[in-house]
C-alpha atoms as a PDB file:
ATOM      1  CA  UNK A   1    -141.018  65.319 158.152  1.00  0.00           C
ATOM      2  CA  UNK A   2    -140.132  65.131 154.308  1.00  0.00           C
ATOM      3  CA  UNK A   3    -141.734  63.247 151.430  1.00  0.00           C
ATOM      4  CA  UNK A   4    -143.881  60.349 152.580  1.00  0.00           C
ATOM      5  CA  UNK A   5    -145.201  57.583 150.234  1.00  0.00           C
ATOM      6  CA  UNK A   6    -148.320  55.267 150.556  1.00  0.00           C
ATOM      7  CA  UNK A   7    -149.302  52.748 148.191  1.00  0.00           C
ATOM      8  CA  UNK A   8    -152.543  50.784 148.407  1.00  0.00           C
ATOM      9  CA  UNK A   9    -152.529  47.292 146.757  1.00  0.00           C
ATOM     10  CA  UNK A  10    -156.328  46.823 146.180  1.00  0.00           C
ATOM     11  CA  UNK A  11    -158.423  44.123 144.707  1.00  0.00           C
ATOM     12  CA  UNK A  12    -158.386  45.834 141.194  1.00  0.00           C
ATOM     13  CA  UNK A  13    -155.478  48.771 141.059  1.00  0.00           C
ATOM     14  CA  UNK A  14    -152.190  49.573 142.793  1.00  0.00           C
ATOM     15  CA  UNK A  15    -151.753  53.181 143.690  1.00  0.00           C
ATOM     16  CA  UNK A  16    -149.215  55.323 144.358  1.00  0.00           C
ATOM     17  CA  UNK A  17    -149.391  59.218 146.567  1.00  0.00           C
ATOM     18  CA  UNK A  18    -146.293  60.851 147.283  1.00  0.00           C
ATOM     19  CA  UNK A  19    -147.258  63.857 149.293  1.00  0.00           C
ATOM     20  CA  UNK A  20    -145.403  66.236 152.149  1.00  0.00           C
ATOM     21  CA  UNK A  21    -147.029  68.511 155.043  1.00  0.00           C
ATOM     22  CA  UNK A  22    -146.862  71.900 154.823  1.00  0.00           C
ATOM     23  CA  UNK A  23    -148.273  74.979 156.384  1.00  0.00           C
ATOM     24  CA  UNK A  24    -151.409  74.208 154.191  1.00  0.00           C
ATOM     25  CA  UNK A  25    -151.816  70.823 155.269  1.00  0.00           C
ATOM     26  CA  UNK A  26    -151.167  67.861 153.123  1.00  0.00           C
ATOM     27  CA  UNK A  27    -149.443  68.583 149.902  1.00  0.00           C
ATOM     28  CA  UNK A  28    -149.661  65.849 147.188  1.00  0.00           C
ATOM     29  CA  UNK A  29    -146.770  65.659 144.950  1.00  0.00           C
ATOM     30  CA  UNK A  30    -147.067  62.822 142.705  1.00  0.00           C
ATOM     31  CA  UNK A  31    -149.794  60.288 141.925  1.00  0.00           C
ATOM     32  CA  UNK A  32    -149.568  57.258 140.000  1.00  0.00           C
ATOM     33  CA  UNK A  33    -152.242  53.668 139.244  1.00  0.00           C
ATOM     34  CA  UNK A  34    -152.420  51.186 137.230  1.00  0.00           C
ATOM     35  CA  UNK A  35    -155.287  48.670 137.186  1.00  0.00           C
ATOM     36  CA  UNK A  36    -154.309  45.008 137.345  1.00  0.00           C
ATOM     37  CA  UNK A  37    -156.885  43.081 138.657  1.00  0.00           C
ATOM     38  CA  UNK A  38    -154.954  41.737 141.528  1.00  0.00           C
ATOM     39  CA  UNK A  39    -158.553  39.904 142.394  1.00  0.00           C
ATOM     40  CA  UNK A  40    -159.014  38.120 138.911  1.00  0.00           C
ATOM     41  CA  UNK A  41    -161.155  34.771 138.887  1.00  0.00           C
ATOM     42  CA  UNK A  42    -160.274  35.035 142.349  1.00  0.00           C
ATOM     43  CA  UNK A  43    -163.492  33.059 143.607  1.00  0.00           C
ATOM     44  CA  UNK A  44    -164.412  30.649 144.557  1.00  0.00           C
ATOM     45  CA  UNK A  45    -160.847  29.126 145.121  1.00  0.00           C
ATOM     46  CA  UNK A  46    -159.889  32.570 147.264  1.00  0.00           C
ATOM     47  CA  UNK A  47    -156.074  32.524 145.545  1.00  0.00           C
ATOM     48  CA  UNK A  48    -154.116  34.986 143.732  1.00  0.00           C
ATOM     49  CA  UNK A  49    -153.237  33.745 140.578  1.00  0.00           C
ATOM     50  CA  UNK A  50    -149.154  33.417 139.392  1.00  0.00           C
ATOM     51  CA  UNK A  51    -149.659  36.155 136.654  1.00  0.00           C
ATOM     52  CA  UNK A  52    -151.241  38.662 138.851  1.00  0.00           C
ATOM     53  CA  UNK A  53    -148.746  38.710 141.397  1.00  0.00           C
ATOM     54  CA  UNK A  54    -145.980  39.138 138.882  1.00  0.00           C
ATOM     55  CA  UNK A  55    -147.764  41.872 137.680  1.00  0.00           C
ATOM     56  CA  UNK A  56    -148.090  43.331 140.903  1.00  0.00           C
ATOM     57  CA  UNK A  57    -144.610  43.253 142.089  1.00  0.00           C
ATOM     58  CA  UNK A  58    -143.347  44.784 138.667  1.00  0.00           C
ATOM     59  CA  UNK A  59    -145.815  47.603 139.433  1.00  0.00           C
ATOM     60  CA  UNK A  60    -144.527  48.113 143.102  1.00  0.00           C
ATOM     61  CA  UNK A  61    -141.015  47.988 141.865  1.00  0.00           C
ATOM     62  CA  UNK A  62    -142.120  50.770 139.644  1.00  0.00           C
ATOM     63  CA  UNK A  63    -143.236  52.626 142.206  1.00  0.00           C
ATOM     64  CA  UNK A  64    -140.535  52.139 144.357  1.00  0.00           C
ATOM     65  CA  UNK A  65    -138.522  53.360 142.032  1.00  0.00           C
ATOM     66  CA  UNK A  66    -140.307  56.783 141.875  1.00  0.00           C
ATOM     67  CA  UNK A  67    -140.171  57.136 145.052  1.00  0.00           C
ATOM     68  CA  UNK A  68    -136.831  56.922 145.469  1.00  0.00           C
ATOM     69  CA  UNK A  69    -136.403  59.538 142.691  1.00  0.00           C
ATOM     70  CA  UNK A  70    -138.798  61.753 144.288  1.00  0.00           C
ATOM     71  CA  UNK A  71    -136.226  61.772 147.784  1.00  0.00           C
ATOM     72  CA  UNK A  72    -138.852  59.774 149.700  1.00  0.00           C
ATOM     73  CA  UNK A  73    -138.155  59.288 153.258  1.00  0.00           C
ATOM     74  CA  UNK A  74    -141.054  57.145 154.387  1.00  0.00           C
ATOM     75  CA  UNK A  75    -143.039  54.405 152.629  1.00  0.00           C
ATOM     76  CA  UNK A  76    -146.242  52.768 154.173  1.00  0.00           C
ATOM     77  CA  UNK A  77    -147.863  50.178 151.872  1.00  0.00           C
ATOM     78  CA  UNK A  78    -151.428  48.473 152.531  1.00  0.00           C
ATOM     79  CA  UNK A  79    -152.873  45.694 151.173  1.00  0.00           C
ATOM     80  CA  UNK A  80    -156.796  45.535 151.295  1.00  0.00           C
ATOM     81  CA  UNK A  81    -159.770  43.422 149.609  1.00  0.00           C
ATOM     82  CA  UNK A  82    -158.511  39.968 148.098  1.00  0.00           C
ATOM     83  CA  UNK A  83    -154.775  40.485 150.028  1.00  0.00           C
ATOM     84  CA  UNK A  84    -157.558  40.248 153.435  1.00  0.00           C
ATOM     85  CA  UNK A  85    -158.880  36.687 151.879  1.00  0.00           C
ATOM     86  CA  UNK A  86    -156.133  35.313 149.972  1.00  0.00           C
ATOM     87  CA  UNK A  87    -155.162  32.265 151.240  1.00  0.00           C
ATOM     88  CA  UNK A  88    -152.035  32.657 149.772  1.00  0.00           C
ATOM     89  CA  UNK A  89    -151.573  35.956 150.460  1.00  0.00           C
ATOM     90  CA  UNK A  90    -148.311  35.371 152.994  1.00  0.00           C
ATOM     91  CA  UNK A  91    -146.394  34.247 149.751  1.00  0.00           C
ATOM     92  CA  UNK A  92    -147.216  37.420 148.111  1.00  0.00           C
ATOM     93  CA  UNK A  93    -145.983  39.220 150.938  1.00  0.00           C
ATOM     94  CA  UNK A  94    -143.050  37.439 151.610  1.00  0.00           C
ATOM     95  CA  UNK A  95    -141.959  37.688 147.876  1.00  0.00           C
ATOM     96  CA  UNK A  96    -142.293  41.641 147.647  1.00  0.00           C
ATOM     97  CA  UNK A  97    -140.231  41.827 150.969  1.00  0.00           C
ATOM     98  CA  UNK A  98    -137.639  39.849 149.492  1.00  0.00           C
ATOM     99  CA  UNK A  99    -137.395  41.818 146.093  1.00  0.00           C
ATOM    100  CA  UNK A 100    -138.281  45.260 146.982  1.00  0.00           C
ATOM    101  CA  UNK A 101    -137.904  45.647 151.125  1.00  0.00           C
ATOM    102  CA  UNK A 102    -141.173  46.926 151.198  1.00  0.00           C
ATOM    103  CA  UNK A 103    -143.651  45.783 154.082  1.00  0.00           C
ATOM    104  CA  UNK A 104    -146.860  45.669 153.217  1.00  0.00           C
ATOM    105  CA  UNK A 105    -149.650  45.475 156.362  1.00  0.00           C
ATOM    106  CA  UNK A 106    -152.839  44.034 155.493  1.00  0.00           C
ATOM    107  CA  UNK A 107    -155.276  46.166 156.836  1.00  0.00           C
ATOM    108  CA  UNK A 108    -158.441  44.797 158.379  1.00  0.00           C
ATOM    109  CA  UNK A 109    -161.742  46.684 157.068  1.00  0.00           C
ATOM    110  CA  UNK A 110    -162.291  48.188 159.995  1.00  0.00           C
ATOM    111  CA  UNK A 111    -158.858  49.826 159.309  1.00  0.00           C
ATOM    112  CA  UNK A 112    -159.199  50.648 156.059  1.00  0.00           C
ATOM    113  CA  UNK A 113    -162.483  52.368 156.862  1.00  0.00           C
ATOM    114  CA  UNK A 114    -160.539  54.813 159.414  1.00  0.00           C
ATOM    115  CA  UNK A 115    -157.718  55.652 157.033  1.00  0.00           C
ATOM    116  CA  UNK A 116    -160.152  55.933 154.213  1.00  0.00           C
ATOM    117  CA  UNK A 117    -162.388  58.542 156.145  1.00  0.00           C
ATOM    118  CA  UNK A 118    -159.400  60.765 157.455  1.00  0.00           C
ATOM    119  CA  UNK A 119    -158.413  61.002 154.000  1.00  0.00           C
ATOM    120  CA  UNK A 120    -161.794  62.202 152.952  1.00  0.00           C
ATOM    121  CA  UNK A 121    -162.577  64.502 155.749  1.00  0.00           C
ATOM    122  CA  UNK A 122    -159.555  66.308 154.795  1.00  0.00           C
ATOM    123  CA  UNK A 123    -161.002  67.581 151.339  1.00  0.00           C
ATOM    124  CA  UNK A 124    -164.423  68.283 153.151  1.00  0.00           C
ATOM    125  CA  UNK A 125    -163.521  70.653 156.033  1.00  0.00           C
ATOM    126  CA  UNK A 126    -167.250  72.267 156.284  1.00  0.00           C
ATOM    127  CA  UNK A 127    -168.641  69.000 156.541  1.00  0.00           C
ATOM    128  CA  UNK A 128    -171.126  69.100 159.751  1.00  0.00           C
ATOM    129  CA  UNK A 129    -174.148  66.651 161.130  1.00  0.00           C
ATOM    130  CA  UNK A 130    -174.847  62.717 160.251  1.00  0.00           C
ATOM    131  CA  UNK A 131    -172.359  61.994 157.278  1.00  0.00           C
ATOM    132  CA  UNK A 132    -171.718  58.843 155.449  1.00  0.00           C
ATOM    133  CA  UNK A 133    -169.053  58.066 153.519  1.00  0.00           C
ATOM    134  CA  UNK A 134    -168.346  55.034 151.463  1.00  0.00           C
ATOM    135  CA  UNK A 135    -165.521  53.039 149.336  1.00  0.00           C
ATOM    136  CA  UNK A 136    -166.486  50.942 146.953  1.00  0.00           C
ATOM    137  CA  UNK A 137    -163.477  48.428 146.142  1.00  0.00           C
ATOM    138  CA  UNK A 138    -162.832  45.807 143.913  1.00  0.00           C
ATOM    139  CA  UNK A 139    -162.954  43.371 146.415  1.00  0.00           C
ATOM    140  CA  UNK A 140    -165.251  45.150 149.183  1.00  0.00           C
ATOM    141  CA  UNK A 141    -167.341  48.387 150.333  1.00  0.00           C
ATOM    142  CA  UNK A 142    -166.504  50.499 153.435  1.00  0.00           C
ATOM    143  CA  UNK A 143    -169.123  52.371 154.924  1.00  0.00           C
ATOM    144  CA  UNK A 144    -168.488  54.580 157.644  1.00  0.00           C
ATOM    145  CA  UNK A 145    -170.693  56.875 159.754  1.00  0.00           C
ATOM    146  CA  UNK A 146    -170.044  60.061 161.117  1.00  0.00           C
ATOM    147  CA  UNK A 147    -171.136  62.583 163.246  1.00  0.00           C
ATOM    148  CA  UNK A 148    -169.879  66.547 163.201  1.00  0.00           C
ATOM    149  CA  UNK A 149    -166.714  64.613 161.696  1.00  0.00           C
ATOM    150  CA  UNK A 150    -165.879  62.047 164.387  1.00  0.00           C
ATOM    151  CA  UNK A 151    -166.833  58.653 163.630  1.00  0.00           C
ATOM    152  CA  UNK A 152    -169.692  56.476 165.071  1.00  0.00           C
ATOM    153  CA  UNK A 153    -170.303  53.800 163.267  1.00  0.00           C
ATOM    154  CA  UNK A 154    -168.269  51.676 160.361  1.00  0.00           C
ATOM    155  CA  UNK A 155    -168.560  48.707 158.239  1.00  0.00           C
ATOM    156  CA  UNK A 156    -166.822  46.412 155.669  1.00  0.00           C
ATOM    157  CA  UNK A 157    -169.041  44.857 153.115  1.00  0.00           C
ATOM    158  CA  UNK A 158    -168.442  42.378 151.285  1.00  0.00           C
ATOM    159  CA  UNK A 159    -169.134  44.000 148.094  1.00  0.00           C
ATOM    160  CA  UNK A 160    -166.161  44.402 145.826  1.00  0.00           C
ATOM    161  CA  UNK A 161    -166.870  45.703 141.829  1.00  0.00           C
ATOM    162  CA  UNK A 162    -164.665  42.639 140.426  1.00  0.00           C
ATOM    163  CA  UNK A 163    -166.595  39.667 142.824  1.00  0.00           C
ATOM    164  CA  UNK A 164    -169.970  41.173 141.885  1.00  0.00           C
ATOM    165  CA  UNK A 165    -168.856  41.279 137.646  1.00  0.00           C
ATOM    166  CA  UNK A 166    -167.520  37.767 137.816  1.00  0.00           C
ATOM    167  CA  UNK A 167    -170.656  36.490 139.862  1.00  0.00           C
ATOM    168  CA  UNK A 168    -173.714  37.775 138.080  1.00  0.00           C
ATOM    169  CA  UNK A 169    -172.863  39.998 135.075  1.00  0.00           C
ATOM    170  CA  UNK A 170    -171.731  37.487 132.840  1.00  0.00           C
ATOM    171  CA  UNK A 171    -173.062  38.344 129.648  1.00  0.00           C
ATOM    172  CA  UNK A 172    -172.214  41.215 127.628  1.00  0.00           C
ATOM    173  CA  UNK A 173    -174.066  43.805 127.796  1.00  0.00           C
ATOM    174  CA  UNK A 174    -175.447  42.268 130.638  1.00  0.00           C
ATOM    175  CA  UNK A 175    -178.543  40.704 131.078  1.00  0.00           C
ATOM    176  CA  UNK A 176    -181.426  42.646 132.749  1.00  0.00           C
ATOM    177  CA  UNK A 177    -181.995  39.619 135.117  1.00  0.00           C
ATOM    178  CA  UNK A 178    -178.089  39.632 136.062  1.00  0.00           C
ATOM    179  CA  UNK A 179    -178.539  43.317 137.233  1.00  0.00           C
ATOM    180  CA  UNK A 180    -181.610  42.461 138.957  1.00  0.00           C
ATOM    181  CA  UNK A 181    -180.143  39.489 141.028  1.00  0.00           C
ATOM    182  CA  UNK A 182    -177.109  41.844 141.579  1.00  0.00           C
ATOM    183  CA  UNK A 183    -178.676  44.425 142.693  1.00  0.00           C
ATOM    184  CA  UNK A 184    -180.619  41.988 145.156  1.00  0.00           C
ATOM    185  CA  UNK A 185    -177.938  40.727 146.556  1.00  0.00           C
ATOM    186  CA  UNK A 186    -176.341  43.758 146.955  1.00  0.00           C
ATOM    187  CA  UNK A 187    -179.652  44.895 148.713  1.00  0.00           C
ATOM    188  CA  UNK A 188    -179.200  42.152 151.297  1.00  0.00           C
ATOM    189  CA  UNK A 189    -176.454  42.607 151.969  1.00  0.00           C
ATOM    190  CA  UNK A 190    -176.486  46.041 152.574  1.00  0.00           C
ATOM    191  CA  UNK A 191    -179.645  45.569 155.163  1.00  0.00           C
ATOM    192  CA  UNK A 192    -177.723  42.815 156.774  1.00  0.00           C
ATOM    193  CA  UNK A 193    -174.271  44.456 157.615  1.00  0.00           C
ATOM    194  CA  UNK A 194    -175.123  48.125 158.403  1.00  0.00           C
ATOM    195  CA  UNK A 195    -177.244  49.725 159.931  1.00  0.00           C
ATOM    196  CA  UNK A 196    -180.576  52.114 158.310  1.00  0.00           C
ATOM    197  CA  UNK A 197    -180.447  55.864 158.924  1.00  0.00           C
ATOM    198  CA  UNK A 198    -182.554  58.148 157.499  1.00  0.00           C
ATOM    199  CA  UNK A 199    -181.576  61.400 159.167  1.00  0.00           C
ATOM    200  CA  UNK A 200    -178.124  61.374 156.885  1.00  0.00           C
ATOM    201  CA  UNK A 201    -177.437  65.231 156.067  1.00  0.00           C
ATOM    202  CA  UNK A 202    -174.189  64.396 153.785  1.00  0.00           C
ATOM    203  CA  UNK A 203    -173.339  61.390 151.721  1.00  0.00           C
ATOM    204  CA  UNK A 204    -169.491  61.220 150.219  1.00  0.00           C
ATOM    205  CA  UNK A 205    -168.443  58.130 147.509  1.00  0.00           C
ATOM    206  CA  UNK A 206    -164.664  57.783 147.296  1.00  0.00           C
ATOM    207  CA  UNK A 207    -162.636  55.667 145.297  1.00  0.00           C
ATOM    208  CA  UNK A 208    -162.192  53.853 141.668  1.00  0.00           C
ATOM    209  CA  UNK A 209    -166.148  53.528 141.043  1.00  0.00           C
ATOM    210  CA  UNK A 210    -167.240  56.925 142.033  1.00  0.00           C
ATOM    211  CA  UNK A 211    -164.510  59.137 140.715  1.00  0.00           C
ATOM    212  CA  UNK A 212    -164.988  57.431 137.270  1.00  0.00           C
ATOM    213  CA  UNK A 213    -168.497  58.596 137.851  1.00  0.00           C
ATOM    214  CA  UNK A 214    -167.870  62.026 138.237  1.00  0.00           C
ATOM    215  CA  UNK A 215    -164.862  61.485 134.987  1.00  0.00           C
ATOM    216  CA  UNK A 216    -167.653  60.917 132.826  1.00  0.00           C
ATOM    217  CA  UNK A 217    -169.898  63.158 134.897  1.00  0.00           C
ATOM    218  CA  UNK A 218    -167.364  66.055 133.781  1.00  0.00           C
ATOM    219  CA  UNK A 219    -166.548  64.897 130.473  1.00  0.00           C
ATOM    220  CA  UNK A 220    -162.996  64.303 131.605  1.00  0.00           C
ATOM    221  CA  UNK A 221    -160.422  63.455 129.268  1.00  0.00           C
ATOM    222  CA  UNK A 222    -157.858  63.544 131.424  1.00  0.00           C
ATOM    223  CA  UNK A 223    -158.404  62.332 134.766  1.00  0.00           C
ATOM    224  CA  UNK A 224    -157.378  65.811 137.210  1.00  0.00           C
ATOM    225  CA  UNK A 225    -158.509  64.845 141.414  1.00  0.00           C
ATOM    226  CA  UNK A 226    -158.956  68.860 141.427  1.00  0.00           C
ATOM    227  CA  UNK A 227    -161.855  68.700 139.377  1.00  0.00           C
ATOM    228  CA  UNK A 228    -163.200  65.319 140.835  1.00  0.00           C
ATOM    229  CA  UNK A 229    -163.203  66.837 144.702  1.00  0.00           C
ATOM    230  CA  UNK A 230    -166.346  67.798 145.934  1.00  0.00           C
ATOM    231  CA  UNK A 231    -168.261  66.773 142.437  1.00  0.00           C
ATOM    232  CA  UNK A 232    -171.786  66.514 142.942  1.00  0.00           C
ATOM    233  CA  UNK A 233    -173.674  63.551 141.343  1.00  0.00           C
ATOM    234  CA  UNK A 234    -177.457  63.794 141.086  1.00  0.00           C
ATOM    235  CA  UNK A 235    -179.184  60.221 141.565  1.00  0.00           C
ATOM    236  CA  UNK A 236    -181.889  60.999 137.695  1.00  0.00           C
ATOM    237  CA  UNK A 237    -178.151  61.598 136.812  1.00  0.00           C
ATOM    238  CA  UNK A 238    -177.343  58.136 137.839  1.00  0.00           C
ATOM    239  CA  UNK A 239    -180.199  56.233 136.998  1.00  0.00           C
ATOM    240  CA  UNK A 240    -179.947  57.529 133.734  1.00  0.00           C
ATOM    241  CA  UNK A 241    -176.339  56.619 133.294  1.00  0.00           C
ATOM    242  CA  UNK A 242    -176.873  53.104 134.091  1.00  0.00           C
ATOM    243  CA  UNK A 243    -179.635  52.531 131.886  1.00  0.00           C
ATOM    244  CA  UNK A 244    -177.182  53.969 128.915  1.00  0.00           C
ATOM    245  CA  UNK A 245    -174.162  51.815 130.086  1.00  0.00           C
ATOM    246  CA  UNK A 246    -175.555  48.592 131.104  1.00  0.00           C
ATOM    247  CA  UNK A 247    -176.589  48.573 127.185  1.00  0.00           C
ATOM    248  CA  UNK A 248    -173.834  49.008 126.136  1.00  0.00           C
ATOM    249  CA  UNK A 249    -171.206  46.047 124.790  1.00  0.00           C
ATOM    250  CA  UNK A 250    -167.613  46.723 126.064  1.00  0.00           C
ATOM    251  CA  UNK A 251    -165.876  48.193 123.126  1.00  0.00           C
ATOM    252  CA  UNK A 252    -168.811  50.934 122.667  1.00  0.00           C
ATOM    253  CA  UNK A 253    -168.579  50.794 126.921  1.00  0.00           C
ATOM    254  CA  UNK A 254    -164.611  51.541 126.767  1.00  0.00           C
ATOM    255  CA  UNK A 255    -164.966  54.547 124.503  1.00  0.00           C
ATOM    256  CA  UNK A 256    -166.912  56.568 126.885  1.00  0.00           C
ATOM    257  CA  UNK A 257    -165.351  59.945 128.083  1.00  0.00           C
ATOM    258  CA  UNK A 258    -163.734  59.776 131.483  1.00  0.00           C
ATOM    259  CA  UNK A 259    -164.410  55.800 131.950  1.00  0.00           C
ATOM    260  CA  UNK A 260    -160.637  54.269 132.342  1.00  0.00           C
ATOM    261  CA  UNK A 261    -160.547  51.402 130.003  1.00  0.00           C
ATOM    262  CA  UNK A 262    -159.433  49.352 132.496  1.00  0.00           C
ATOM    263  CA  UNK A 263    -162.298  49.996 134.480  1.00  0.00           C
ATOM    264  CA  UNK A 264    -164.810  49.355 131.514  1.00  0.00           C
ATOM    265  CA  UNK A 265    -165.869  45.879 132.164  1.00  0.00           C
ATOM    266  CA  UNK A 266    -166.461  46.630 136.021  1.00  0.00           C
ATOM    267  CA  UNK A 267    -168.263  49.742 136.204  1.00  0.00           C
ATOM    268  CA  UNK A 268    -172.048  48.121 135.766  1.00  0.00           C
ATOM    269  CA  UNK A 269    -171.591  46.526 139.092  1.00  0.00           C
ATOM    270  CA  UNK A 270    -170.096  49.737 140.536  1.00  0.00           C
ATOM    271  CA  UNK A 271    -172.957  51.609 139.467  1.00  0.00           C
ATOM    272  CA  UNK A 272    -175.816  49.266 140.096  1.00  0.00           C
ATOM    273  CA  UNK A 273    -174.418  49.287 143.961  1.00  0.00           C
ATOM    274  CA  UNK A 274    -174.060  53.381 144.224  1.00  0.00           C
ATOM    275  CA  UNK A 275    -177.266  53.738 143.428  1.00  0.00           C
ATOM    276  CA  UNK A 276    -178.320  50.596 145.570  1.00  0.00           C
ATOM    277  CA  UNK A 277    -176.459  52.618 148.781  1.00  0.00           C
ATOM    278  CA  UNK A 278    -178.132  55.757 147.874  1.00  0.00           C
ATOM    279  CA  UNK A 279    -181.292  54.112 147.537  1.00  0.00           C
ATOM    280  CA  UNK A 280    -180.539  52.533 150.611  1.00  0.00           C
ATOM    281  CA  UNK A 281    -180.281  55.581 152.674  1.00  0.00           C
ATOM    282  CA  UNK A 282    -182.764  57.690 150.931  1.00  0.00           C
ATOM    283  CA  UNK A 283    -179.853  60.297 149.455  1.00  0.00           C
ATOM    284  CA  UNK A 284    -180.431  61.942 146.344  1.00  0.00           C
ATOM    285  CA  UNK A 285    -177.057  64.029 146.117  1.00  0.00           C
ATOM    286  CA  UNK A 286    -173.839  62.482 146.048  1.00  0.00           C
ATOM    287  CA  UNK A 287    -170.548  64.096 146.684  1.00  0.00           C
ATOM    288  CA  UNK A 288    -167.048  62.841 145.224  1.00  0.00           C
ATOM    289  CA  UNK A 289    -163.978  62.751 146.510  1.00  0.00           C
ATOM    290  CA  UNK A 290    -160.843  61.849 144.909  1.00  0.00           C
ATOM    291  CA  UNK A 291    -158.947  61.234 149.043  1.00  0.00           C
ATOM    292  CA  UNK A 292    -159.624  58.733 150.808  1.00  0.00           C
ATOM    293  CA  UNK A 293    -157.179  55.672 151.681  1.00  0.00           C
ATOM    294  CA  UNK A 294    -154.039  57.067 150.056  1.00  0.00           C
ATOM    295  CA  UNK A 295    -153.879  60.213 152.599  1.00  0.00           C
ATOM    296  CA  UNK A 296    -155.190  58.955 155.150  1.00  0.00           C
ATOM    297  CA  UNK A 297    -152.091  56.535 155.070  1.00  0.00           C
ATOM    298  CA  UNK A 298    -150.013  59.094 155.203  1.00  0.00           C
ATOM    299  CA  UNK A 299    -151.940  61.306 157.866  1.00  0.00           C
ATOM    300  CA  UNK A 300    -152.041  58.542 160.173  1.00  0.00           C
END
């Protein structure tokens, strides 16, 4: 089959997987990101700003680029999150056809819930019973259910780390009344759009939030997704890491081992609402994964 490449265009970062099968499954080759906050001050007008899709393109292009350097034969780009709600996001489109060739298919959340699972599932082989997994986003949260590793149940939230920031935490450090109405309407949110199980054996975080998480978790300076697979996050581990980072001003924030600088002035919100789905569904164990959307791409 050769080298296949998937990029996901998310609400906050643009990544790149370059991976081939083999005889031990997928094989990733090269992995790439930058954050670029495709979903800036995106609300309440729901349009991508000029600068940000600049930025964008110049980062596809980049990653074109490697890919053609790497002897890719297949490319399959995504677009999730803000690309879903842009009203403008047919322009955006159009303009990276044009310059690069590249289609990109907005997937629905639905969709990206599917792709994002398969990815998952294939780090977690022994993974029996009532799992949830979920994908917390910059622009939304994908929850999906499973049972013995076929799915039941999904749901897109909308819950996205950059939305949440820009609507309540808007001090610095925030207030303890902008966390509380966060986490609120996080809670309602949650209750609203999904449904309550208690009998969860397995609960699996994937994605930006979580795997900076486990970075700082494991003292990471350099990020490595062989040590962030199957992490294991304990919720008094949680707890207590909010209440040290949601004191913290930005610059102090940024310094933090394993938090991606570009990540700094988001991760309150992403850890208010991991704890928010944990609490949710009673879990007090969390496990990591570094897969999710970017290989299930490419196994679908």
């Amino acid at each position: 089959m050769g080298k296949i490449a998937s990029i996901d265009i998310g609400s906050n970062t643009l990544r790149l997987l370059i991976a081939e099968h083999s005889g031990k499954g997928l094989q990733a080759l090269v992995r790439d990101r930058e954050i670029i906050r495709l979903g800036r001050n995106f609300y309440p007008n729901r349009l991508l700003s000029s600068p940000a899709m600049e930025t964008a393109l110049k980062v596809i292009k980049r990653f074109l680029n490697r890919a053609e350097k790497e002897g890719v034969t297949q490319i399959r780009a995504v677009g999730t999150g803000v690309l879903r709600e842009a009203a403008n996001s047919r322009f955006f489109l159009e303009k990276v056809r044009e310059e690069t060739g590249i289609l990109i298919r907005i997937v629905s959340g639905i969709e990206e819930a599917d792709l994002m699972a398969r990815g998952v599932i294939s780090v977690f082989p022994e993974i029996r019973g009532k799992t949830l997994i979920f994908d917390i986003g910059g622009g939304s949260t994908e929850l999906v259910f499973l049972r013995d590793r076929q799915i039941e149940e999904r749901f897109s939230l909308p819950l996205g780390v950059v939305g949440l920031t820009e609507t309540f935490l808007r001090t610095d450090p925030p207030k303890s009344s902008e966390s509380a109405s966060l986490i609120v309407y996080c809670r309602n949110i949650i209750k609203k759009n999904s449904i309550k199980d208690d009998k969860i054996n397995n609960i699996i975080g994937t994605a930006g939030t979580v795997t900076t998480l486990a970075a700082i978790h494991g003292n990471l300076l350099d990020y490595d997704p062989n040590q962030i697979n199957r992490t294991v996050l304990d919720k008094t581990y949680l707890w207590g890491l909010s209440k040290q980072i949601l004191t913290l001003p930005l610059a102090k924030r940024s310094r933090l081992i394993g938090l991606e600088p570009g990540r700094a002035d988001i991760i309150n919100a992403g850890i208010l609402l991991v704890l928010e789905i944990m609490d949710h569904f009673s879990q007090k164990i969390l496990l990591v994964s570094d897969a999710g959307l970017l290989e299930g791409i490419i196994l679908d």
